[in-house]
N, C-alpha and C. Protein backbone atom coordinates (compact mmCIF):
# COMPACT_ATOMS: atom_id res chain seq x y z
N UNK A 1 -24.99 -23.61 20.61
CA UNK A 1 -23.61 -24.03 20.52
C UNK A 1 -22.72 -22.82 20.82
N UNK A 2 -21.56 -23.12 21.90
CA UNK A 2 -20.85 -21.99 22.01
C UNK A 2 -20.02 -21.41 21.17
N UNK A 3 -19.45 -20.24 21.18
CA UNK A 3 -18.31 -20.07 20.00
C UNK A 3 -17.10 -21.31 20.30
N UNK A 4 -16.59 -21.85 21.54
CA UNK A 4 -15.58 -22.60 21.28
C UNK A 4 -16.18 -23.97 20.89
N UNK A 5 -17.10 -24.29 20.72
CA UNK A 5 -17.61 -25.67 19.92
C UNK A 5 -17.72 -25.87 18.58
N UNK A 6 -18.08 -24.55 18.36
CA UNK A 6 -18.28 -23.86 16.60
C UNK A 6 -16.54 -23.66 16.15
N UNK A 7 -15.84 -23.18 17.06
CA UNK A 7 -14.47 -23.12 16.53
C UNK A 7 -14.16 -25.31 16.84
N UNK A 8 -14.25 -25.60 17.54
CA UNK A 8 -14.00 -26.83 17.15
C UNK A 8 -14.52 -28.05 16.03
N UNK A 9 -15.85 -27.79 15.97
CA UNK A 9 -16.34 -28.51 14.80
C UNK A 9 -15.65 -27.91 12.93
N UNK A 10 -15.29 -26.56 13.21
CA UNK A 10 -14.93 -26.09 11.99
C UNK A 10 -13.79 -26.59 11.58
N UNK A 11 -12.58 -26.59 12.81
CA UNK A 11 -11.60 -27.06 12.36
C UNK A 11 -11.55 -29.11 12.40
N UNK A 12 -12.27 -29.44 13.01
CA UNK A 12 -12.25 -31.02 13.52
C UNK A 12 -13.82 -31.45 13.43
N UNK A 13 -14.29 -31.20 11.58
CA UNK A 13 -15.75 -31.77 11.55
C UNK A 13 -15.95 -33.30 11.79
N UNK A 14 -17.17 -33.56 11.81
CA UNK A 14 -17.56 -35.43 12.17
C UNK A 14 -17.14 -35.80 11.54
N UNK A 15 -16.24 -36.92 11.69
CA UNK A 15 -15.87 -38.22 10.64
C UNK A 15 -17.11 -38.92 9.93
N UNK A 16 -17.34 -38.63 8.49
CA UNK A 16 -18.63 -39.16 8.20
C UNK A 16 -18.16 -40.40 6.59
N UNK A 17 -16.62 -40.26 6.50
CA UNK A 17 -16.05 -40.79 5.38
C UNK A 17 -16.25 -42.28 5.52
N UNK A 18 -16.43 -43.00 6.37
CA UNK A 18 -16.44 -44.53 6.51
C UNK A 18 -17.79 -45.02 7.46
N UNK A 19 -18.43 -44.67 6.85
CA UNK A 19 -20.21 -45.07 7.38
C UNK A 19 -20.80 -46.00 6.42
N UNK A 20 -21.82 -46.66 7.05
CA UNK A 20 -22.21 -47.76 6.24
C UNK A 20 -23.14 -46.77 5.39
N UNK A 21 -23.34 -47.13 3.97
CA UNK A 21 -23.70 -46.06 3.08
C UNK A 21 -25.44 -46.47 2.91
N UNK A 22 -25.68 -45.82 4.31
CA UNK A 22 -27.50 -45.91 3.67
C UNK A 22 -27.99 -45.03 4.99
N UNK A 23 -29.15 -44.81 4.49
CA UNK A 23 -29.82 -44.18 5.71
C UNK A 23 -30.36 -45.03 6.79
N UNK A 24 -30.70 -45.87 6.96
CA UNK A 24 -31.22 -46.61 8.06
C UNK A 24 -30.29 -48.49 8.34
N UNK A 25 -29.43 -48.68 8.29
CA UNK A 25 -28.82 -49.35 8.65
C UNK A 25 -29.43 -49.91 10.16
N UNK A 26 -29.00 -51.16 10.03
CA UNK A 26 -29.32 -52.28 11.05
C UNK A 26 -28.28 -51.74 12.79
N UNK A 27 -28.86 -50.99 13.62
CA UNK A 27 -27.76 -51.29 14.51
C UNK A 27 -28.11 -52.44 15.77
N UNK A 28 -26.85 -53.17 15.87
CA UNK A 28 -27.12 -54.15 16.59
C UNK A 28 -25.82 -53.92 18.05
N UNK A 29 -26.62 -54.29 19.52
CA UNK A 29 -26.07 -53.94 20.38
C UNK A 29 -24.60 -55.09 20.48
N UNK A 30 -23.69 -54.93 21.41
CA UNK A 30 -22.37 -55.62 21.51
C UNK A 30 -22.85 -57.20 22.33
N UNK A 31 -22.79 -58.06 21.78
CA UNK A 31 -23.21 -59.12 22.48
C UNK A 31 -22.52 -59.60 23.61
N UNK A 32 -22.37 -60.21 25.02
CA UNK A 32 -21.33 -60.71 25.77
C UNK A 32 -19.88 -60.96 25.26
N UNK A 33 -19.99 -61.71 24.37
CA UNK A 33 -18.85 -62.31 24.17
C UNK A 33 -18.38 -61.58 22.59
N UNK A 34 -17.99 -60.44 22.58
CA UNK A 34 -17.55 -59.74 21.52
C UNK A 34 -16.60 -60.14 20.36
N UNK A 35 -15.95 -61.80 20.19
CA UNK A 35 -15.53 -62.05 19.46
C UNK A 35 -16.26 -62.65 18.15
N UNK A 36 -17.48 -63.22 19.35
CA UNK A 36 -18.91 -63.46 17.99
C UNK A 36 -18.90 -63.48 17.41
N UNK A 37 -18.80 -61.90 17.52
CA UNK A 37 -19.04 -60.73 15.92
C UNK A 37 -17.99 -61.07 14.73
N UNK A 38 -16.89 -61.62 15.55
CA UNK A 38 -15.82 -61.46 14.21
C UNK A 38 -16.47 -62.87 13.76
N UNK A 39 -16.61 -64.25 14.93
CA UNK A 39 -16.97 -65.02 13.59
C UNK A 39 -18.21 -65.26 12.96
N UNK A 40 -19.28 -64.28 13.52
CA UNK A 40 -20.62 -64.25 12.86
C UNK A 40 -20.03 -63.09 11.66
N UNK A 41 -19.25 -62.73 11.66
CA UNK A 41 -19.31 -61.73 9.66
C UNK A 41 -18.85 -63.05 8.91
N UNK A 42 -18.66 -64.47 8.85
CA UNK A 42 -18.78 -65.66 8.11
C UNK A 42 -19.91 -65.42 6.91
N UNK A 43 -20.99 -64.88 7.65
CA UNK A 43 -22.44 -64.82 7.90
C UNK A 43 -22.59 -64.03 6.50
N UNK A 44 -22.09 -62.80 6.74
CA UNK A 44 -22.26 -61.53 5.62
C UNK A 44 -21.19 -61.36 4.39
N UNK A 45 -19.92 -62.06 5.17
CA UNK A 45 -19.04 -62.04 3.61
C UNK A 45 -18.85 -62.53 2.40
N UNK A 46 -19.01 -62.36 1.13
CA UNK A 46 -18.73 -62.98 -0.02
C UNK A 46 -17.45 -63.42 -0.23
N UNK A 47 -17.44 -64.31 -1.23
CA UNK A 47 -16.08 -64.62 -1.91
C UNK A 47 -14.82 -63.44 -1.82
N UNK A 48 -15.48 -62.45 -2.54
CA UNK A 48 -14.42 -61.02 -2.19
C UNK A 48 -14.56 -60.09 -1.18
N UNK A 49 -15.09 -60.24 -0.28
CA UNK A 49 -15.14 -59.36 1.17
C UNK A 49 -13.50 -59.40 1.67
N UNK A 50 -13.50 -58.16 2.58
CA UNK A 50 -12.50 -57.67 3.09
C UNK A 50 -12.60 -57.09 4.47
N UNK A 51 -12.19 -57.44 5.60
CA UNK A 51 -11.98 -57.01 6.61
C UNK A 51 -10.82 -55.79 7.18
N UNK A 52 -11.46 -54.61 7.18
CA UNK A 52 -10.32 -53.34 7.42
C UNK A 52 -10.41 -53.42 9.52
N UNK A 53 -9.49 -53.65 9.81
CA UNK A 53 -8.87 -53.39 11.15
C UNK A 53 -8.13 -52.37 11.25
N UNK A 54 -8.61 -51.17 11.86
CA UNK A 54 -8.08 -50.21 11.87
C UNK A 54 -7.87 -49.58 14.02
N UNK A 55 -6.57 -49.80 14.00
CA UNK A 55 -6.44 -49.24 15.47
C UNK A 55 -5.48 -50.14 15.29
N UNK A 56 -4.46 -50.27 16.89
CA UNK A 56 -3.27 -50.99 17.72
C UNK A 56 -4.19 -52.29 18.24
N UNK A 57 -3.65 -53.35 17.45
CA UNK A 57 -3.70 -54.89 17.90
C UNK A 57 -3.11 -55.23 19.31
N UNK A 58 -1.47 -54.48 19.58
CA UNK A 58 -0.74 -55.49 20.37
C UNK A 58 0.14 -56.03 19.40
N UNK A 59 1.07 -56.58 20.34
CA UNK A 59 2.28 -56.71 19.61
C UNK A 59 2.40 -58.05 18.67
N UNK A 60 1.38 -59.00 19.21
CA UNK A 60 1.09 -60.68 19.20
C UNK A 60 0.40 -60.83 17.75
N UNK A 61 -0.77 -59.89 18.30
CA UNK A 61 -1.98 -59.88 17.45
C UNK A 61 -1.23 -59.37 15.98
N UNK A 62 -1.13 -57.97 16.15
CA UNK A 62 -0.98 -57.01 15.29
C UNK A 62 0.30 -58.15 14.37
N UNK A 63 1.43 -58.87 15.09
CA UNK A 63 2.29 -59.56 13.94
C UNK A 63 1.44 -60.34 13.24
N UNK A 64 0.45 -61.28 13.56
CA UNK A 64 -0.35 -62.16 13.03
C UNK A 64 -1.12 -61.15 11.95
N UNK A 65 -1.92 -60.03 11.97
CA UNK A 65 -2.79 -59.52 11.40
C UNK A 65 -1.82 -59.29 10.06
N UNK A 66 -0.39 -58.14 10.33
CA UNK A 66 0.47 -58.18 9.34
C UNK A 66 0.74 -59.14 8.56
N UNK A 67 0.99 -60.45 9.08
CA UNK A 67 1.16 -61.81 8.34
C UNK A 67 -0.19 -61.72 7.51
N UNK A 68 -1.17 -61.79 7.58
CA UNK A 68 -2.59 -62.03 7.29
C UNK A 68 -2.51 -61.53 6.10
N UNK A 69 -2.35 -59.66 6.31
CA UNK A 69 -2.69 -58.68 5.35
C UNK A 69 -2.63 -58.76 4.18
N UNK A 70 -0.70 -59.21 4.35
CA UNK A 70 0.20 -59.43 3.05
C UNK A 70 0.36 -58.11 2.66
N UNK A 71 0.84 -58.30 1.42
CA UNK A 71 1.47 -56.99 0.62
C UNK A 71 0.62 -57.04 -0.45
N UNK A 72 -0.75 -57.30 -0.35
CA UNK A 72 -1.33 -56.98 -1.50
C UNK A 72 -1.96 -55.68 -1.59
N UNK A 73 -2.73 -55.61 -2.54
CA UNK A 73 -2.85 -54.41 -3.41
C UNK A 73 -4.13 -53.32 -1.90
N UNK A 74 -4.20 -52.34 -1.93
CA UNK A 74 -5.73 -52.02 -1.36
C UNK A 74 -6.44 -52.01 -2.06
N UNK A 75 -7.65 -52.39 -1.73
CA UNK A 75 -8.94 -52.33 -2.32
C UNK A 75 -10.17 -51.16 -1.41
N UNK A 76 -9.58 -51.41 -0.38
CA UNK A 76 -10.36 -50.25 0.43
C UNK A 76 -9.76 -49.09 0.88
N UNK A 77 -10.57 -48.16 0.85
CA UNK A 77 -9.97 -46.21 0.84
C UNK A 77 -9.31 -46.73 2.05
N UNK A 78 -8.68 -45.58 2.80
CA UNK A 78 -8.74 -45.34 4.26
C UNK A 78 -9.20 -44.19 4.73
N UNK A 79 -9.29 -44.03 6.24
CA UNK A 79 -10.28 -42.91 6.76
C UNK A 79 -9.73 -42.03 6.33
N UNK A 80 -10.36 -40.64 6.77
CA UNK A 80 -10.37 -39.76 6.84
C UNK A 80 -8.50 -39.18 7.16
N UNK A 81 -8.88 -39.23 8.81
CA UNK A 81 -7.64 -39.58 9.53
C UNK A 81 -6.82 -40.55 9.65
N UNK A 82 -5.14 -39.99 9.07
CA UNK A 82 -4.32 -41.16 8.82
C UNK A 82 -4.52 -42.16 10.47
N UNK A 83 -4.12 -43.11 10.44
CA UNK A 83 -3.84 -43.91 11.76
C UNK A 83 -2.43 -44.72 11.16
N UNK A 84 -1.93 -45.02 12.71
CA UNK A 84 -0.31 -45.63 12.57
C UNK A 84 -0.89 -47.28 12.19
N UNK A 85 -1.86 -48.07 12.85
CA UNK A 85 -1.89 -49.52 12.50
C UNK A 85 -3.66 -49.34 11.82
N UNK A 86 -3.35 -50.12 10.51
CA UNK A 86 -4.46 -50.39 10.05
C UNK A 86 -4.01 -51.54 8.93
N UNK A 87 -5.25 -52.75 9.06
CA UNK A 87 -4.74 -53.88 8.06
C UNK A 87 -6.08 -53.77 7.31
N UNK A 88 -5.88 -54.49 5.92
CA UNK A 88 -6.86 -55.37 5.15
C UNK A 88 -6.75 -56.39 5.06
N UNK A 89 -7.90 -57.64 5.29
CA UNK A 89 -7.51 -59.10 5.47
C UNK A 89 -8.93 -59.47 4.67
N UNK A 90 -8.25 -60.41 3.99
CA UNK A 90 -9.12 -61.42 3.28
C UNK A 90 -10.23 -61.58 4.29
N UNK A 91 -11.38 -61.74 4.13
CA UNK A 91 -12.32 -62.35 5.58
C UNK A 91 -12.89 -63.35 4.78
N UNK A 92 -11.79 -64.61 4.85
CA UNK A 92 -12.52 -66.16 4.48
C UNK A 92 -12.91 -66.52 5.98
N UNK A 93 -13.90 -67.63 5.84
CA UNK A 93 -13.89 -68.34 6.92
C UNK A 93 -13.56 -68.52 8.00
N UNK A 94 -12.32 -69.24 7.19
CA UNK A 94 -11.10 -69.74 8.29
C UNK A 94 -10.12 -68.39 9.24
N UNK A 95 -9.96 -67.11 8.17
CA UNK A 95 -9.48 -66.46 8.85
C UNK A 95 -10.70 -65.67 9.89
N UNK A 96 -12.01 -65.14 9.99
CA UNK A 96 -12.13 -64.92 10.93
C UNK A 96 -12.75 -65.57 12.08
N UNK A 97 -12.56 -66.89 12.06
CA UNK A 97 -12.79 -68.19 13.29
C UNK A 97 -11.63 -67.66 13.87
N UNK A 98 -10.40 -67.95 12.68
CA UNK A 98 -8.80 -68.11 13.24
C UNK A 98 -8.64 -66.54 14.44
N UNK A 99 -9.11 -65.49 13.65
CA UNK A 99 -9.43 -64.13 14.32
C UNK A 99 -10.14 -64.11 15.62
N UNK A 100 -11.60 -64.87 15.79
CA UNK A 100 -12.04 -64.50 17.19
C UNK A 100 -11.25 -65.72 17.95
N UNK A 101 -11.18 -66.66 17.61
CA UNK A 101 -9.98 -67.49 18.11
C UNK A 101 -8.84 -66.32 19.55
N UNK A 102 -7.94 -66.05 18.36
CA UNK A 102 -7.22 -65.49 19.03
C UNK A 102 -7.47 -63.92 20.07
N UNK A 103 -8.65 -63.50 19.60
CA UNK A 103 -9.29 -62.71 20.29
C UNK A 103 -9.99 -63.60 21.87
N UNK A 104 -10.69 -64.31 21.70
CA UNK A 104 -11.10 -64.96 22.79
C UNK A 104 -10.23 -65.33 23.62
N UNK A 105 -8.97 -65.77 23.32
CA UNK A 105 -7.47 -66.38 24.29
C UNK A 105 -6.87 -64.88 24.41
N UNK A 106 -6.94 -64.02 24.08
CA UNK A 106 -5.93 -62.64 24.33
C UNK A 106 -6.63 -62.20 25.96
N UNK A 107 -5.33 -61.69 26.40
CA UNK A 107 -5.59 -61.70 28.00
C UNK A 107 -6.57 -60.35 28.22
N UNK A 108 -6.29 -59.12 26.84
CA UNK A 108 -7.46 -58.41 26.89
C UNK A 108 -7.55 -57.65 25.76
N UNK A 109 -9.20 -57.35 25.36
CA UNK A 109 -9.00 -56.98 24.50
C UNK A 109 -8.43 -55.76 23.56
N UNK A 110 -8.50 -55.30 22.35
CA UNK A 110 -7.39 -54.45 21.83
C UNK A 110 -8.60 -53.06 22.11
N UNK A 111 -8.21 -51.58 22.21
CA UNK A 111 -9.10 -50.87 22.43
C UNK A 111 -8.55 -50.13 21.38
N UNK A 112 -9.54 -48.91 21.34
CA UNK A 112 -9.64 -47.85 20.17
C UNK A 112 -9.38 -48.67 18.46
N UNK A 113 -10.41 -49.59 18.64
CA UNK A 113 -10.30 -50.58 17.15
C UNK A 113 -11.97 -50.05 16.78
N UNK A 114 -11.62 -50.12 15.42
CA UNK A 114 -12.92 -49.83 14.22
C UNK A 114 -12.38 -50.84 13.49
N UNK A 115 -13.67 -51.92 12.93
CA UNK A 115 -13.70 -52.94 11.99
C UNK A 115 -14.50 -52.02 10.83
N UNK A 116 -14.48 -52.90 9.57
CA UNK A 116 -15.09 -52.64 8.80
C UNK A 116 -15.05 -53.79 7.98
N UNK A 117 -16.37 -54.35 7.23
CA UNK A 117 -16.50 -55.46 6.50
C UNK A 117 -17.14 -54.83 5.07
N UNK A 118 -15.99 -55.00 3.90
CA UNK A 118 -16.65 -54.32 2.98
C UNK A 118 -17.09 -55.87 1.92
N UNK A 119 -17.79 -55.73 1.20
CA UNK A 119 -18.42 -56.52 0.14
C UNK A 119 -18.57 -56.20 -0.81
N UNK A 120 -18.49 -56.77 -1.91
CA UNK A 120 -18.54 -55.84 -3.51
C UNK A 120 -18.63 -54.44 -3.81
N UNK A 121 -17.61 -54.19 -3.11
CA UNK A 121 -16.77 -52.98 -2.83
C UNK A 121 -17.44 -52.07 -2.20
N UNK A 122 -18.87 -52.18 -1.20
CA UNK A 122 -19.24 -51.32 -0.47
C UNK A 122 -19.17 -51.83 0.96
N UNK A 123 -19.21 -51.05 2.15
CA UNK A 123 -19.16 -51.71 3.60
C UNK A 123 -20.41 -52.53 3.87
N UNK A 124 -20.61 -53.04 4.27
CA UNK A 124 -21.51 -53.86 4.92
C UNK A 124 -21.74 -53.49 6.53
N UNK A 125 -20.66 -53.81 7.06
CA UNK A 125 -20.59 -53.48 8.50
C UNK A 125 -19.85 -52.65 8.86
N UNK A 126 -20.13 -51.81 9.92
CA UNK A 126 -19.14 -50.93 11.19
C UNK A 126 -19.30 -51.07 11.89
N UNK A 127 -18.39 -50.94 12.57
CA UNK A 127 -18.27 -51.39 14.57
C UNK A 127 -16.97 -50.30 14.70
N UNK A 128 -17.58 -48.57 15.17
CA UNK A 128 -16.25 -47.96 15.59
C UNK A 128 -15.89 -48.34 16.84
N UNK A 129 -16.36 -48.68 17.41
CA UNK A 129 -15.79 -48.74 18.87
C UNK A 129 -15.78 -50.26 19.20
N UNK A 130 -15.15 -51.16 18.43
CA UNK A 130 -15.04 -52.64 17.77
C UNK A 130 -14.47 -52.97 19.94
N UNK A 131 -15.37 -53.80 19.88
CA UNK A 131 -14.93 -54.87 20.82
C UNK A 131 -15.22 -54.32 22.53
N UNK A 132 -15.78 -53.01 22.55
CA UNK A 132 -16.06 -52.08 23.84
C UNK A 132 -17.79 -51.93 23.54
N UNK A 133 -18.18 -50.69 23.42
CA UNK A 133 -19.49 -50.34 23.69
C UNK A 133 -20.18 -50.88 22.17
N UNK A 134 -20.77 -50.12 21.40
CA UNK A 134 -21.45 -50.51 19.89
C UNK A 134 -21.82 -48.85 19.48
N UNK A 135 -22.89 -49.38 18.58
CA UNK A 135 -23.34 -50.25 18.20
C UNK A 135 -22.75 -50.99 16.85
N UNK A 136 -23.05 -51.93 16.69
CA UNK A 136 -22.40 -52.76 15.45
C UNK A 136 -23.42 -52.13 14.44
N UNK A 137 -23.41 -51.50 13.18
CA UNK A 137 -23.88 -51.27 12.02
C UNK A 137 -24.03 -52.06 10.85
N UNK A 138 -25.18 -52.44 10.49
CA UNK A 138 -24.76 -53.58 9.43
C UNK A 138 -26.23 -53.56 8.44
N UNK A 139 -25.34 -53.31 7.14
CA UNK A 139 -26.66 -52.95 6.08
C UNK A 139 -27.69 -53.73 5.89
N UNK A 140 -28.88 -53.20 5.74
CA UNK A 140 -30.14 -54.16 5.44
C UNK A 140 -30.16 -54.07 3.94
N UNK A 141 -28.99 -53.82 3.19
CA UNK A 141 -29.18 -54.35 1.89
C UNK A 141 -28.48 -55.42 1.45
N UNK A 142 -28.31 -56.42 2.53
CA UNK A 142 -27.72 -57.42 2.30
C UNK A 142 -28.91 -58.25 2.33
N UNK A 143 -28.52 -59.77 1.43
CA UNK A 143 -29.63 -60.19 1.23
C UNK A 143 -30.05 -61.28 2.78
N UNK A 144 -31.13 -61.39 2.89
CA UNK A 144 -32.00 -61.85 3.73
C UNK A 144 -31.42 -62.76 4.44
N UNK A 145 -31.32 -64.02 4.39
CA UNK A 145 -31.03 -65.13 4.40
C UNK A 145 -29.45 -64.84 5.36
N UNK A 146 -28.64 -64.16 4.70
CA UNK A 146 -27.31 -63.87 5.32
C UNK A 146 -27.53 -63.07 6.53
N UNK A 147 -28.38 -61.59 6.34
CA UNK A 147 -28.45 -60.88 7.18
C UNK A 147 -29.19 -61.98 8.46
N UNK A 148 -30.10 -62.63 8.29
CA UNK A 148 -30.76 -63.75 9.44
C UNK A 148 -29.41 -64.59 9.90
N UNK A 149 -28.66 -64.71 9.50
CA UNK A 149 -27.99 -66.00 9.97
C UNK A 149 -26.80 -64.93 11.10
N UNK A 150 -26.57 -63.90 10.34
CA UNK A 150 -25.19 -62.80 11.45
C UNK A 150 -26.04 -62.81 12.85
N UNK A 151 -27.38 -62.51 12.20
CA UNK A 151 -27.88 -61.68 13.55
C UNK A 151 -28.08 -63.34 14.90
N UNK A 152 -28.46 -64.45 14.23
CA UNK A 152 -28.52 -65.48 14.67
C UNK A 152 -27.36 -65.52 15.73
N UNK A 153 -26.38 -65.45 14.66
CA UNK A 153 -24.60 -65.88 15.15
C UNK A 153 -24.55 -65.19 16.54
N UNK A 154 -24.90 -63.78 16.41
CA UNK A 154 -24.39 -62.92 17.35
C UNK A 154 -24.96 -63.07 18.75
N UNK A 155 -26.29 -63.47 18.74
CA UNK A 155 -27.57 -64.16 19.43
C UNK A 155 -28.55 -63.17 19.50
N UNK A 156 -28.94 -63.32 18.48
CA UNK A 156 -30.21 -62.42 18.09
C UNK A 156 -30.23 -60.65 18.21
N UNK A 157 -31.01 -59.99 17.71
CA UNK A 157 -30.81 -58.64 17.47
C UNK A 157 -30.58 -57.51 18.99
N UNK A 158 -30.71 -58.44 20.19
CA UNK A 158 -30.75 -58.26 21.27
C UNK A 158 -31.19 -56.40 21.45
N UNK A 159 -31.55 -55.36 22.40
CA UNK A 159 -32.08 -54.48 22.74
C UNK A 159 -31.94 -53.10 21.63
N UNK A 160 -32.68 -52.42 21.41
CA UNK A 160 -32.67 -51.37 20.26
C UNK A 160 -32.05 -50.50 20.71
N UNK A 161 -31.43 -50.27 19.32
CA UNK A 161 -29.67 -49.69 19.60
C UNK A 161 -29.90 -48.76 18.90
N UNK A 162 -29.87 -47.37 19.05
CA UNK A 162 -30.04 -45.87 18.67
C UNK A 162 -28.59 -46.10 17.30
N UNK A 163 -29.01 -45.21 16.02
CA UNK A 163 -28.16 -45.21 15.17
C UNK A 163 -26.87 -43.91 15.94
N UNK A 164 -25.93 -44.21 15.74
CA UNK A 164 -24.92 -43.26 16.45
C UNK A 164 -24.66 -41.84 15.84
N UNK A 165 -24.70 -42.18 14.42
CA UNK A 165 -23.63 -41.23 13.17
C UNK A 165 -24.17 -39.76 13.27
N UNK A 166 -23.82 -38.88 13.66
CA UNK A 166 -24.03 -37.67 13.68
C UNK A 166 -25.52 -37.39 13.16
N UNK A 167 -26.84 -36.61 12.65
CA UNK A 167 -27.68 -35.93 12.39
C UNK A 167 -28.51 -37.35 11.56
N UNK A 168 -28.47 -38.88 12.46
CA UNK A 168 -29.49 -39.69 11.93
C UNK A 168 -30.42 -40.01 12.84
């Protein structure tokens, strides 16, 4: 490593604050149709799951997501690095059908977006590079039955997807 890489990692280390919290996590590649994903997490969310959208929606989207958010309380940290648009949304059902919905009709999709699906107050899923390359991250300590049905949704675990996160 050169000295100017070593001066850059010192001042600008890996973002490691919002990773799915285990060592071997499920990564699954980006399927064709990348809205899937939003309504295959049906699949993985509980009663109290929460969907963090973090990045620029668009002007359309992003009012709808605000509507969504509400003014309730957080329940989930935020990164590391502040960002200007980031929501928390209930992830019932209906809202993320209603979500790839409007993702599937948007003329294109939103870039530099990170999802996160947390569940009894730990993440479940990451997708930093939400809706472009992958890999989608998604814990194998979810129970069975659920984890079979996302991967179903998405259409199966499709080609082996290298874990991304720095030194795994």
């Amino acid at each position: 490593m050169s000295w100017w890489e070593r001066l850059v990692h010192a001042a600008f280390p890996p973002r490691t604050g919002l990773d799915v919290d285990e060592p071997n996590p499920l990564a699954l590649a980006v399927p064709a149709n990348p809205a899937s994903v939003i309504r295959a997490m049906a699949h993985l969310a509980g009663p109290e799951s929460e969907l963090y959208w973090e990045g620029r929606a668009g002007q359309v989207l992003g009012a709808w997501l605000r509507r969504e958010a509400g003014d309730g309380e957080r329940r989930v940290a935020i990164g590391i690095t502040p960002v200007q648009d980031f929501y928390h949304l209930p992830a019932s059902h209906d809202l993320l059908a209603e979500l790839a919905e409007r993702l599937e009709r948007a003329p294109s999709l939103p870039e530099r977006v990170r999802l996160h699906l947390h569940d009894a107050g730990r993440m479940v899923l990451e997708w930093r590079r939400a809706f472009r390359t992958g890999p989608i991250l998604v814990s194998r300590r979810m129970p069975e039955d659920r984890l079979a049905a996302f991967i179903e949704a998405v259409g199966g675990p499709g080609p082996a997807v290298p874990d991304p996160r720095p030194g795994r």
